[in-house]
C-alpha atoms as a PDB file:
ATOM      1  CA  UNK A   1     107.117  81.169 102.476  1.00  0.00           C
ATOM      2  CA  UNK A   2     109.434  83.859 101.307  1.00  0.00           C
ATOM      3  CA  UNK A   3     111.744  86.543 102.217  1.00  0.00           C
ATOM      4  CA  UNK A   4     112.477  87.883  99.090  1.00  0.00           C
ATOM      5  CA  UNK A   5     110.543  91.192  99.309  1.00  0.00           C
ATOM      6  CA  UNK A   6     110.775  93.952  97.071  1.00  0.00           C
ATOM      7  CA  UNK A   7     113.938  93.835  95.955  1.00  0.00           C
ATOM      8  CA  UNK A   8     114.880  96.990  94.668  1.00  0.00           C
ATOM      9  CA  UNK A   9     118.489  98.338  95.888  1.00  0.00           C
ATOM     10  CA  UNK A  10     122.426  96.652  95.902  1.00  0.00           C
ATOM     11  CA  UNK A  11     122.795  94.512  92.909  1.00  0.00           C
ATOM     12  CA  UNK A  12     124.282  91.234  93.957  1.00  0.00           C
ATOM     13  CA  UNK A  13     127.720  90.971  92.853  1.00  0.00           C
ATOM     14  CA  UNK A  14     129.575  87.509  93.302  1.00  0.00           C
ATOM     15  CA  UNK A  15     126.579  85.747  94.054  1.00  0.00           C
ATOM     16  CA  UNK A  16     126.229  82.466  92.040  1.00  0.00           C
ATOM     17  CA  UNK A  17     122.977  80.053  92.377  1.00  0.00           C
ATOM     18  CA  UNK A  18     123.084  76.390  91.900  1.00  0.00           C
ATOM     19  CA  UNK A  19     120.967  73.492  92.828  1.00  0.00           C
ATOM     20  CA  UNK A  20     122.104  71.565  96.286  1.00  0.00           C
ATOM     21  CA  UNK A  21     122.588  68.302  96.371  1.00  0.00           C
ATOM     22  CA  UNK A  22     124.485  67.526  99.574  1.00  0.00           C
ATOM     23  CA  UNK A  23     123.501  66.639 102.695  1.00  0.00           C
ATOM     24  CA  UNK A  24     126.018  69.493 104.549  1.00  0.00           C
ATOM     25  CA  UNK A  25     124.538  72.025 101.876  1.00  0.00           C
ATOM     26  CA  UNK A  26     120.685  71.085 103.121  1.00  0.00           C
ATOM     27  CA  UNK A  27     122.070  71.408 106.960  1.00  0.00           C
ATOM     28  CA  UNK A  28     122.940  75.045 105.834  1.00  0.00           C
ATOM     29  CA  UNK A  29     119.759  75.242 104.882  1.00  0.00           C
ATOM     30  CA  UNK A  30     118.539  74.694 108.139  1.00  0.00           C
ATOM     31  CA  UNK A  31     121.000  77.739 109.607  1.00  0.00           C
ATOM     32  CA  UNK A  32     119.098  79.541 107.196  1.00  0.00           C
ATOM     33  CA  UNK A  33     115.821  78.755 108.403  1.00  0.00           C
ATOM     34  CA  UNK A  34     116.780  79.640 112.018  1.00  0.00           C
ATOM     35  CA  UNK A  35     118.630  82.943 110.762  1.00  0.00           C
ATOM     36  CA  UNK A  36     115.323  84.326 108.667  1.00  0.00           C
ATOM     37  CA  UNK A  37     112.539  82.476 110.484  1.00  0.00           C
ATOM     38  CA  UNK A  38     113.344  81.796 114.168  1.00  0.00           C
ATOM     39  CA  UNK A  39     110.767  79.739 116.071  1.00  0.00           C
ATOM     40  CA  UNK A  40     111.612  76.530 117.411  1.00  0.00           C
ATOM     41  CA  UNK A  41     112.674  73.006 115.920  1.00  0.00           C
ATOM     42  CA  UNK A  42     109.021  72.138 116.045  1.00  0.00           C
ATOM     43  CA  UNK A  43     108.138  74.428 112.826  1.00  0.00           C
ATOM     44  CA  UNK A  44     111.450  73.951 110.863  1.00  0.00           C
ATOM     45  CA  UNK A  45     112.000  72.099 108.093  1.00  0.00           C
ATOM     46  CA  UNK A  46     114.542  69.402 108.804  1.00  0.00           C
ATOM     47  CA  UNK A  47     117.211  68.522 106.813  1.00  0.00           C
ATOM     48  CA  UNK A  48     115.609  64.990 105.573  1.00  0.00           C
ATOM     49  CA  UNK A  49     112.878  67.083 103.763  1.00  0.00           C
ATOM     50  CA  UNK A  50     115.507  68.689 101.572  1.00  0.00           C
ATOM     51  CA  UNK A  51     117.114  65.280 100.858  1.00  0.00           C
ATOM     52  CA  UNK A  52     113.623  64.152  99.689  1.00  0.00           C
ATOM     53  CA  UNK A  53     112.540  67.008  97.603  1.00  0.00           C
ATOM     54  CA  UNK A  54     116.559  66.851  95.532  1.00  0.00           C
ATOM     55  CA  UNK A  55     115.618  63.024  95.283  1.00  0.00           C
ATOM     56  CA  UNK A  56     111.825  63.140  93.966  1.00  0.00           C
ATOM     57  CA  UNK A  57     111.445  65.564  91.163  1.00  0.00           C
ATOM     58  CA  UNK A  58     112.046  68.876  93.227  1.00  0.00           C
ATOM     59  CA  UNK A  59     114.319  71.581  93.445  1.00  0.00           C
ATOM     60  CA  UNK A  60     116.874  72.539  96.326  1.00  0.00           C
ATOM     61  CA  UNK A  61     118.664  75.671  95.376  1.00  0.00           C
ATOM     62  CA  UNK A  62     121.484  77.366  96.716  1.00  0.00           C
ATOM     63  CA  UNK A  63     122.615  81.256  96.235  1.00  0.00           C
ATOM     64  CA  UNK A  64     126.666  81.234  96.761  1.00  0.00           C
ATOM     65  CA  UNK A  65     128.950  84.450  98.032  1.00  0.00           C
ATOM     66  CA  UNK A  66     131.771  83.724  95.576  1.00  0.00           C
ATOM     67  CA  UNK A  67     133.266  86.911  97.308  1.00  0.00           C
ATOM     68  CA  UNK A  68     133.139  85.693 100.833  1.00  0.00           C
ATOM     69  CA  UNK A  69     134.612  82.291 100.618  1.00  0.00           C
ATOM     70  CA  UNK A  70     131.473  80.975  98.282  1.00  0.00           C
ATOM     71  CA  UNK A  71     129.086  80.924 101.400  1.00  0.00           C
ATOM     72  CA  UNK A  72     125.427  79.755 101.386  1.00  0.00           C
ATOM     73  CA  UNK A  73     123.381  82.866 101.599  1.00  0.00           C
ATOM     74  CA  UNK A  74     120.435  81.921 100.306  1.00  0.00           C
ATOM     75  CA  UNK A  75     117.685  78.910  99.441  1.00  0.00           C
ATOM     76  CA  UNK A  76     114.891  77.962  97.879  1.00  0.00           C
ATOM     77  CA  UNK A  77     112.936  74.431  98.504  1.00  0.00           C
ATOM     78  CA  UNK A  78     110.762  73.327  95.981  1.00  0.00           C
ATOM     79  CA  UNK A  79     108.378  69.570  96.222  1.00  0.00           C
ATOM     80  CA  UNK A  80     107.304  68.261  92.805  1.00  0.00           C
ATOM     81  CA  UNK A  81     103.784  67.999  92.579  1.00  0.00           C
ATOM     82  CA  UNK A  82     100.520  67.313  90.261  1.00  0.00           C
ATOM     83  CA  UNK A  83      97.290  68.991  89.850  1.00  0.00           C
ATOM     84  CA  UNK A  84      95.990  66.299  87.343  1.00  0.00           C
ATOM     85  CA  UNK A  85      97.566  65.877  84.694  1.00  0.00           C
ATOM     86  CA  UNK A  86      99.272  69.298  85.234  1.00  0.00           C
ATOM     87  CA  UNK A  87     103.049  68.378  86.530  1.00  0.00           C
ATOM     88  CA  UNK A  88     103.888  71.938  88.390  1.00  0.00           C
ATOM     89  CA  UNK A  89     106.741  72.486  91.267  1.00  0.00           C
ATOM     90  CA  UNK A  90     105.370  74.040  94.812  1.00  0.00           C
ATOM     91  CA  UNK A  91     108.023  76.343  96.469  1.00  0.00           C
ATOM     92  CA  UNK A  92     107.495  75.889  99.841  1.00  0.00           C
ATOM     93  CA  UNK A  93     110.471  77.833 100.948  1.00  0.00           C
ATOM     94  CA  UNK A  94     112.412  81.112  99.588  1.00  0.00           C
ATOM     95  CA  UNK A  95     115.325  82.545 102.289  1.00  0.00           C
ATOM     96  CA  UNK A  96     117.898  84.875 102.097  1.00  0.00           C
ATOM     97  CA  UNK A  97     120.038  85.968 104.915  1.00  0.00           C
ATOM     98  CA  UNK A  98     119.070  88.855 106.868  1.00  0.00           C
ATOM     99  CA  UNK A  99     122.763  90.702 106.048  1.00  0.00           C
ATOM    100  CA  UNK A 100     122.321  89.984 102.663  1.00  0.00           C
ATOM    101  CA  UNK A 101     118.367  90.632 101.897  1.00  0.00           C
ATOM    102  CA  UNK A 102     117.367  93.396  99.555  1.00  0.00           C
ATOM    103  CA  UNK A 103     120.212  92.915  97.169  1.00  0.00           C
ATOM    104  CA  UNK A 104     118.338  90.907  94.308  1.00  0.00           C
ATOM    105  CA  UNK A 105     119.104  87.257  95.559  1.00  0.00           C
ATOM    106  CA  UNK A 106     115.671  86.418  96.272  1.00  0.00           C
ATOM    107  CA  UNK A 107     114.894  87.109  92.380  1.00  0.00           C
ATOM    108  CA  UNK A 108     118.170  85.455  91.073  1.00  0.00           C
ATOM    109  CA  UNK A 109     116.929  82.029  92.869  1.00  0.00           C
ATOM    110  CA  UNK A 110     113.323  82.790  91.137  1.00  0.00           C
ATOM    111  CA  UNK A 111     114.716  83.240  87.769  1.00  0.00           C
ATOM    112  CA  UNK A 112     117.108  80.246  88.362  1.00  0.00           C
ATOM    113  CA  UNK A 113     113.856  77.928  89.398  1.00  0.00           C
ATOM    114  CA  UNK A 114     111.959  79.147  86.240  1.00  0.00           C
ATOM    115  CA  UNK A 115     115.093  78.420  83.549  1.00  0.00           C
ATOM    116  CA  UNK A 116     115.280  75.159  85.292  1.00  0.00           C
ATOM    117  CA  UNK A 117     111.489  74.485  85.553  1.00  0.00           C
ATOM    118  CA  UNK A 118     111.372  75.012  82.056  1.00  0.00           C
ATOM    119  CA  UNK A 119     113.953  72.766  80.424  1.00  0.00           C
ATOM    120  CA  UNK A 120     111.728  70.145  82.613  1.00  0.00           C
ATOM    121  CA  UNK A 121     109.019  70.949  80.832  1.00  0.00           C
ATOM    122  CA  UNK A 122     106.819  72.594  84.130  1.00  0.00           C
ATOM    123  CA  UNK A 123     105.245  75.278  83.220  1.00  0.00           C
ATOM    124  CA  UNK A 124     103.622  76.230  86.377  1.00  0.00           C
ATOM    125  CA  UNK A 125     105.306  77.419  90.108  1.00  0.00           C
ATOM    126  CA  UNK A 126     103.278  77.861  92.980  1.00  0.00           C
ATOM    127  CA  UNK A 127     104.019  78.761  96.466  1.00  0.00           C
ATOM    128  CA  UNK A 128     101.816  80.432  99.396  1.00  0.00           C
ATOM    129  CA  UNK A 129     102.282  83.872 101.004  1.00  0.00           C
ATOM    130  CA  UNK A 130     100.940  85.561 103.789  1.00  0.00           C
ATOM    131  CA  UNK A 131      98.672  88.335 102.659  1.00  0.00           C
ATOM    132  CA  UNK A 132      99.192  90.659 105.423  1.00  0.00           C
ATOM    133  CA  UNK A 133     103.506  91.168 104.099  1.00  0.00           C
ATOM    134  CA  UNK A 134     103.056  93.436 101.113  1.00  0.00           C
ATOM    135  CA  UNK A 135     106.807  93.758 100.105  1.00  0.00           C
ATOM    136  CA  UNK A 136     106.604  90.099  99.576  1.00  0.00           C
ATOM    137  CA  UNK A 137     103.367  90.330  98.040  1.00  0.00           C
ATOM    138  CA  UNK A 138     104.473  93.547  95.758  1.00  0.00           C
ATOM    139  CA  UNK A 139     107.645  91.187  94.641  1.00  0.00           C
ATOM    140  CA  UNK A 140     105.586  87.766  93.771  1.00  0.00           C
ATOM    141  CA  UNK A 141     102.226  89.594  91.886  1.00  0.00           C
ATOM    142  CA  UNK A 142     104.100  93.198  90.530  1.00  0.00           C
ATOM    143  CA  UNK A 143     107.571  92.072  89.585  1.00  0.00           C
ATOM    144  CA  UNK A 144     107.173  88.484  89.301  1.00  0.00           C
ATOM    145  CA  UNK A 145     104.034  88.311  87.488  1.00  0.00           C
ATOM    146  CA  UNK A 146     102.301  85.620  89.990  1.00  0.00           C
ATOM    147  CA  UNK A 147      98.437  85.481  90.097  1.00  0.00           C
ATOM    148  CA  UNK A 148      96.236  84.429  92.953  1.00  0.00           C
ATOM    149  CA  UNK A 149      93.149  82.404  92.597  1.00  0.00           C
ATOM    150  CA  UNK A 150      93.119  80.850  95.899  1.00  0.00           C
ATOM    151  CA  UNK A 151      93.409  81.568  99.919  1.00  0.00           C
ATOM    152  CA  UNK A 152      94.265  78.724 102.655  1.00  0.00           C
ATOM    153  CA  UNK A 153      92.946  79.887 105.978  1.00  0.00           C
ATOM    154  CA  UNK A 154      95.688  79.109 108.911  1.00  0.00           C
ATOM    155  CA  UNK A 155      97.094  76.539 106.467  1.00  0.00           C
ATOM    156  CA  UNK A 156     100.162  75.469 108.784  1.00  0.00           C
ATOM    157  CA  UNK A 157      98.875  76.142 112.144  1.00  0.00           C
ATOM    158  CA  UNK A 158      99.973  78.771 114.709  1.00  0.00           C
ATOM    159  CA  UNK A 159     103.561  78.491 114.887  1.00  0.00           C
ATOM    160  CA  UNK A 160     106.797  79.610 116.984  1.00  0.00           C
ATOM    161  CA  UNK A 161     107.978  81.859 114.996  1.00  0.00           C
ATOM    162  CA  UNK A 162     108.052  85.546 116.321  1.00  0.00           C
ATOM    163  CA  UNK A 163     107.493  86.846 112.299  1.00  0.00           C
ATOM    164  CA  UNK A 164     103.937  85.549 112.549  1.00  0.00           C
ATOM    165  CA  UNK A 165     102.881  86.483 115.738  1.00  0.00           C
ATOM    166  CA  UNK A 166     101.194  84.062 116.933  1.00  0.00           C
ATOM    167  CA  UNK A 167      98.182  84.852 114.386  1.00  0.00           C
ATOM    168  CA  UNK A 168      96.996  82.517 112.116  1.00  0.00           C
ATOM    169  CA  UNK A 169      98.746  81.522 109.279  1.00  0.00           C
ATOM    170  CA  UNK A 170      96.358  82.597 106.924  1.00  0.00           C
ATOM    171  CA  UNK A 171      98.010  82.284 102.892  1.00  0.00           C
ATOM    172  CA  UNK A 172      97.317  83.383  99.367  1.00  0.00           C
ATOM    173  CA  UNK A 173      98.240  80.908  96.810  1.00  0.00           C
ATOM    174  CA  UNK A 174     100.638  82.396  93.968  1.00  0.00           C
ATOM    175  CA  UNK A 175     100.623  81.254  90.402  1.00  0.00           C
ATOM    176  CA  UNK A 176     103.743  81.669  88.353  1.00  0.00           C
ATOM    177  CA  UNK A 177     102.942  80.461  84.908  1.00  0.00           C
ATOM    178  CA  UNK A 178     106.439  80.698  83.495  1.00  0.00           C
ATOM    179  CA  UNK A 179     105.350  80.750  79.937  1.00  0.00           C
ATOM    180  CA  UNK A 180     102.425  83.471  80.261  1.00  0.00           C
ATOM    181  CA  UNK A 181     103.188  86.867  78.368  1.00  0.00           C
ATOM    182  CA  UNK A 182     102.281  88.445  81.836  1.00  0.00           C
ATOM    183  CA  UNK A 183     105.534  86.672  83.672  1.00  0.00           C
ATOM    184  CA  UNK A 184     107.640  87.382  80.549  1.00  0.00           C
ATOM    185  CA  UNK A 185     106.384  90.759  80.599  1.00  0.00           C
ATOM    186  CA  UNK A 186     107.434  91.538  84.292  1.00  0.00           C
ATOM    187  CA  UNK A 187     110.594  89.637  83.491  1.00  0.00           C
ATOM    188  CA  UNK A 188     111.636  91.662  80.943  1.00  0.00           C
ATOM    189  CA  UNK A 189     110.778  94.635  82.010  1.00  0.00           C
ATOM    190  CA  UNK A 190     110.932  94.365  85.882  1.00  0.00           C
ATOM    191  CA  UNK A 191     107.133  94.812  86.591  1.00  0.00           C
ATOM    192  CA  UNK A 192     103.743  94.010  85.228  1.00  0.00           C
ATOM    193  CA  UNK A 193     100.752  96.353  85.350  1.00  0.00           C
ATOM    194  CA  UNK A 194      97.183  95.196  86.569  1.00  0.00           C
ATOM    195  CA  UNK A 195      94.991  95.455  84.094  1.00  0.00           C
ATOM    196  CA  UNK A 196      92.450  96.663  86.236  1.00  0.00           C
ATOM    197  CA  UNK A 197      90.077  97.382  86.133  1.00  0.00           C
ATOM    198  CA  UNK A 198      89.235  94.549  83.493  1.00  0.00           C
ATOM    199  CA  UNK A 199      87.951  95.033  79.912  1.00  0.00           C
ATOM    200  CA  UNK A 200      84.697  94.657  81.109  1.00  0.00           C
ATOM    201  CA  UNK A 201      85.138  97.194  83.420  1.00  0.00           C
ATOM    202  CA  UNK A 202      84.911  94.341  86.439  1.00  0.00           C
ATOM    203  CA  UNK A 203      87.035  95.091  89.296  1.00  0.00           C
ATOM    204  CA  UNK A 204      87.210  95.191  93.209  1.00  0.00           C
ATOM    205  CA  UNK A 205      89.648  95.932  95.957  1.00  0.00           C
ATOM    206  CA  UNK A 206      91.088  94.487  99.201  1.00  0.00           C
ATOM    207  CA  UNK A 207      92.249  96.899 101.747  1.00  0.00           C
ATOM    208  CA  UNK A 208      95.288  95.933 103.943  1.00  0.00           C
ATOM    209  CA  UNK A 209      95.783  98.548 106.410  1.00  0.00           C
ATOM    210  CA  UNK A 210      99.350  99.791 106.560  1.00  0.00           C
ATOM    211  CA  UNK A 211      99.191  99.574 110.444  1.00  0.00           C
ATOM    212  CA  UNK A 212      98.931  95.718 110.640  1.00  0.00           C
ATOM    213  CA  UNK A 213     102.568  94.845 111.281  1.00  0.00           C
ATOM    214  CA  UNK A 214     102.670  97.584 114.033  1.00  0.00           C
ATOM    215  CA  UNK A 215      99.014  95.980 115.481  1.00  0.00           C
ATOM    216  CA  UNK A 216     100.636  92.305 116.173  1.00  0.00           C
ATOM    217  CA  UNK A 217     102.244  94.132 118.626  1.00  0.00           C
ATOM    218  CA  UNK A 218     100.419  97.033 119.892  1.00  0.00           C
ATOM    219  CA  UNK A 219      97.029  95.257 119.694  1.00  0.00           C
ATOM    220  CA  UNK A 220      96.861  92.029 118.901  1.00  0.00           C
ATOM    221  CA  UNK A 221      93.159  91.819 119.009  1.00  0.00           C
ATOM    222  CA  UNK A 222      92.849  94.666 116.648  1.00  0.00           C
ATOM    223  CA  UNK A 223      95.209  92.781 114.048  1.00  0.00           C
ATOM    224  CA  UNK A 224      93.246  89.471 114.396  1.00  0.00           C
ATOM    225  CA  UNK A 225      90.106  90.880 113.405  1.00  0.00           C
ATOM    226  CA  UNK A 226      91.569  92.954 110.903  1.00  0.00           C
ATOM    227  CA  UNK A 227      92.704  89.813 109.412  1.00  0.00           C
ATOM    228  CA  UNK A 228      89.585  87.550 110.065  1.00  0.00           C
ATOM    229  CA  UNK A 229      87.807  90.331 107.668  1.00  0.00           C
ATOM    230  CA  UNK A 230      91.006  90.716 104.975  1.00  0.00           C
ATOM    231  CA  UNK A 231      90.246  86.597 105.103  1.00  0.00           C
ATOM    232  CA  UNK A 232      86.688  86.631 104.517  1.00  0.00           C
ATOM    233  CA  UNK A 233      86.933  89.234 101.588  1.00  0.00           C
ATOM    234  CA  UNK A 234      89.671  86.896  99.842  1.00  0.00           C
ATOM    235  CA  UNK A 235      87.688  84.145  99.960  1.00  0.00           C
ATOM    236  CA  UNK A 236      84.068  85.847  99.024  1.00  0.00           C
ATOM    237  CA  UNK A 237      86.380  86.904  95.776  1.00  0.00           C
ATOM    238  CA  UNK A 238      88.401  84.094  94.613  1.00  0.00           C
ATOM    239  CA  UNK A 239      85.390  81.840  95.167  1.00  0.00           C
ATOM    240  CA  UNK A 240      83.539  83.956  92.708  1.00  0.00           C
ATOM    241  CA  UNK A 241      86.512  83.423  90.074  1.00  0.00           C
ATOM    242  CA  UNK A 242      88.492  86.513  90.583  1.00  0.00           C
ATOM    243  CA  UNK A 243      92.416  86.756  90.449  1.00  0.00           C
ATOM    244  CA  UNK A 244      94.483  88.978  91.843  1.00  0.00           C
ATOM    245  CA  UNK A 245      96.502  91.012  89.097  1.00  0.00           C
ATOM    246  CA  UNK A 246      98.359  94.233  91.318  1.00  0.00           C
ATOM    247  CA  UNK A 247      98.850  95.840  94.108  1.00  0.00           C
ATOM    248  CA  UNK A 248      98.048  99.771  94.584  1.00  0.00           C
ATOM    249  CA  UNK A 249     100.548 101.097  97.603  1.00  0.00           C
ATOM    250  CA  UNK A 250     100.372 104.458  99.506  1.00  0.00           C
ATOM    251  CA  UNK A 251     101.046 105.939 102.227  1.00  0.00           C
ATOM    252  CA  UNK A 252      98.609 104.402 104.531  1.00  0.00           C
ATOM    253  CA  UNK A 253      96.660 101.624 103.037  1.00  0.00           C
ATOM    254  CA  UNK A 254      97.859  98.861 100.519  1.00  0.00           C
ATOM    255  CA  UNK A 255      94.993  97.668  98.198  1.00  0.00           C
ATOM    256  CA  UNK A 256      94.944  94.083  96.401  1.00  0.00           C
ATOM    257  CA  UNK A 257      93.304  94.575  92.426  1.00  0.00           C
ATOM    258  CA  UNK A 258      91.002  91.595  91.321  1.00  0.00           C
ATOM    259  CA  UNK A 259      89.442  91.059  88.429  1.00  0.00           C
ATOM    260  CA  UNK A 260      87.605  87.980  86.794  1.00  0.00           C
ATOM    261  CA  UNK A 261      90.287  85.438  86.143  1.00  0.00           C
ATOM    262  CA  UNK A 262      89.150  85.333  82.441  1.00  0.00           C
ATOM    263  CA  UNK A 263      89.758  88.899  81.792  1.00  0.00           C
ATOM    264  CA  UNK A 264      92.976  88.640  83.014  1.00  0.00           C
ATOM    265  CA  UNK A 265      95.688  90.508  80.503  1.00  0.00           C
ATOM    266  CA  UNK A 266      99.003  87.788  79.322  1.00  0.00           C
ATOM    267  CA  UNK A 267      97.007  84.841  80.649  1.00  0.00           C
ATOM    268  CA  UNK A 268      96.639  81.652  79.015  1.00  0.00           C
ATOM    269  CA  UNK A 269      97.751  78.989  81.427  1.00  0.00           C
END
């Protein structure tokens, strides 16, 4: 989960980020969750799950208002985790208050979990998103440098919380590879291109119309099919080998660019 989006306008001055270690810092936390998120106690994280994560290997971190007497505005909850051999960190959770979103804080905790990933010796960071929230989407793949190779359908259930509209919670799996010359790329200079089509020319597209957030309202039916197909043309891709590189936006469709994960530029994971 995240709420970092596509952070683009006030820089954040006086905002310092720091791991949490204390059990009133994970209760903020919580506030946090109930401030972004809403929903009910049912699907939030409680404050036990924090203690567990800064106690096993994973990563609670806090983004501080120095300015505002040095207030929590911001978190991100990370479990330790193996695939194999491979040691990697799964973000499960990225927040930043509603007051103070769109001000850079969501990347300043990123950056913060890679430096610290890295003196660890992980290499990889993964997390899931919800394919149908493009700013979020735009911020992990385009200025991140994330790749997808993998899609959960309704991976934590229908939930409370009004953000998801009672659809299913259908994710994408990102793939930060910290030491890739794609993420240092985008680090460095704020974005990544696609490199799509591929060398070979290899290349497809996944539509997400621009009306879906207004549809979980309108017509709910209409967005539930529209994401049953999104879903189905995920999966027929990444099952095939593909990875998604980019993200082309206009003015009334977004489209996903996939290519064959082997062809992918700044990759060697």
């Amino acid at each position: 989960m995240s709420t970092a989006g596509k952070e683009t306008a006030m820089p954040a001055h006086g905002i310092e980020v720091r791991h949490c270690h204390a059990l009133a810092e994970f209760e903020r936390c919580m506030e946090l969750e109930r401030e972004v998120w809403g929903g009910t106690e049912r699907d939030q994280v409680p404050a036990t799950i924090f203690v567990v994560a800064d106690e096993t290997g994973g990563q609670v971190l806090g983004a501080y208002d120095r300015e505002h007497d040095g207030r929590m505005v911001g978190f991100t909850l990370a479990m330790a985790g193996m695939h194999g051999e491979q040691r990697y960190l799964h973000s499960h959770m990225t927040a930043v208050a509603p007051a103070y979103q769109n001000r850079g804080i969501g990347r300043m905790l990123k950056l913060f979990q890679r430096e610290d990933a890295l003196r660890r010796g992980i290499e990889l960071v993964e997390w899931t998103f919800d394919p149908l929230e493009i700013r979020n989407a735009y911020f992990n793949i385009v200025r991140l440098g994330a790749i997808v190779r993998r899609f959960k359908p309704n991976v934590y259930g229908i939930t409370s919380s009004p953000l998801h509209g009672g659809m299913p919670t259908d994710r994408l799996v990102a793939e930060w590879w910290l030491k890739s010359a794609r993420v240092v790329t985008a680090l460095e200079k704020g974005s990544v291109q696609a490199g799509w089509p591929s060398r070979s020319g290899l290349g497809e597209r996944i539509i997400v119309p621009r009306e879906m957030t207004a549809w979980k309202t309108s017509d709910p039916a209409k967005a539930a099919e529209a994401q049953r197909c999104i879903g189905e043309e995920f999966q027929r891709c990444l099952e095939r080998g593909w990875a998604v590189t980019g993200l082309e936006l206009s003015d009334t469709e977004d489209r996903y660019l996939l290519v064959p994960f082997g062809e992918v530029p700044g990759m060697k994971p």
